[in-house]
Protein backbone atom coordinates (compact mmCIF):
# COMPACT_ATOMS: atom_id res chain seq x y z
CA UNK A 1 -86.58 58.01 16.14
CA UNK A 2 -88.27 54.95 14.37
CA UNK A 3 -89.24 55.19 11.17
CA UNK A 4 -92.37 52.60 10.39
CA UNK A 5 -93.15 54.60 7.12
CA UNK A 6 -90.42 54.11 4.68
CA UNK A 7 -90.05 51.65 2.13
CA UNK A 8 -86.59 52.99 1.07
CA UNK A 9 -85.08 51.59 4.57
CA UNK A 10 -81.47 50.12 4.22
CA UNK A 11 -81.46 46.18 4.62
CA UNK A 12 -84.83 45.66 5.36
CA UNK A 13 -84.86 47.39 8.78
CA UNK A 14 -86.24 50.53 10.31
CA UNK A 15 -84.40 53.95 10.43
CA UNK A 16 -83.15 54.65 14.19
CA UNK A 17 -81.25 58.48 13.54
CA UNK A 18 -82.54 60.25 10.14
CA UNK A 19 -84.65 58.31 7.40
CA UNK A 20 -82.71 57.13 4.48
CA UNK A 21 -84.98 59.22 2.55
CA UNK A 22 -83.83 62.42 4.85
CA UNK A 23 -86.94 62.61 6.75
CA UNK A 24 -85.90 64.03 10.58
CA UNK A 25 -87.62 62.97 13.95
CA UNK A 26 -90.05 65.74 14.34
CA UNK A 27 -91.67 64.38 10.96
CA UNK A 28 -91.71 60.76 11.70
CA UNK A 29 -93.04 61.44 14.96
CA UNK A 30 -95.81 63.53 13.32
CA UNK A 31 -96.78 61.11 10.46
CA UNK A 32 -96.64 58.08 13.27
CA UNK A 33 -99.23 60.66 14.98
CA UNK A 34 -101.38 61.11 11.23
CA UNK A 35 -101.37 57.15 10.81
CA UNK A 36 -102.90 56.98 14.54
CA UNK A 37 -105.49 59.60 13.81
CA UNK A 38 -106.58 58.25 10.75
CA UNK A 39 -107.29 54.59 12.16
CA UNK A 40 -109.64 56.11 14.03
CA UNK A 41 -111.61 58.06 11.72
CA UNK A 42 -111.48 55.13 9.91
CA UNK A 43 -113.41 53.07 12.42
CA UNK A 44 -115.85 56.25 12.47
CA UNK A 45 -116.30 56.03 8.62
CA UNK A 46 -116.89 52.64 8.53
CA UNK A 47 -119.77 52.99 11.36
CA UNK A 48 -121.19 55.22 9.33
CA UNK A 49 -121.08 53.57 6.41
CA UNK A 50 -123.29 50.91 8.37
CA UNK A 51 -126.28 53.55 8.49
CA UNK A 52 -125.92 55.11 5.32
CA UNK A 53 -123.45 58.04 5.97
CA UNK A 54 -121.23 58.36 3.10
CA UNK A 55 -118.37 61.29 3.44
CA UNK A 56 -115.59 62.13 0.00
CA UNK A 57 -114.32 64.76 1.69
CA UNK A 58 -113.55 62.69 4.67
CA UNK A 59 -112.48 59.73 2.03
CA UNK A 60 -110.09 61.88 0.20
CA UNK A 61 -108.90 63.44 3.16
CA UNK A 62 -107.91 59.71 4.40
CA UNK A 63 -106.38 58.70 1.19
CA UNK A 64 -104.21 61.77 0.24
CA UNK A 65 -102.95 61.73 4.33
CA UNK A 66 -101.92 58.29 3.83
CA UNK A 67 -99.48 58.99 0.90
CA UNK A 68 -98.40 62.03 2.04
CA UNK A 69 -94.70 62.43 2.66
């Protein structure tokens, strides 16, 4: 496990067994997996943006998945 989420990490440096914050592998792994999905609906929002397609849902979606914990 590396954690590239926290901002709790001890001296500065990732987590490399359990977050500080008590967060296990499986859940890193899965929010490292979010952050990766959500870059690319990003580039899909913003392509749409270019012709006029405006989404909230897919806005608030992005938002509340990016300070999830």
């Amino acid at each position: 496990m590396f954690c590239y989420q926290c901002e709790q990490v001890a001296k500065g440096e990732g987590c490399t067994k359990v977050g500080v914050c008590g967060k296990d592998p499986d859940v890193a792994a899965l929010q490292d997996l979010l952050i990766h999905s959500l870059k690319g609906l990003s580039l899909v929002a913003v392509e749409g943006r270019k012709v006029g397609v405006l989404d909230r849902e897919v806005n608030v979606f992005t938002a509340e998945a990016v300070f999830s914990r």
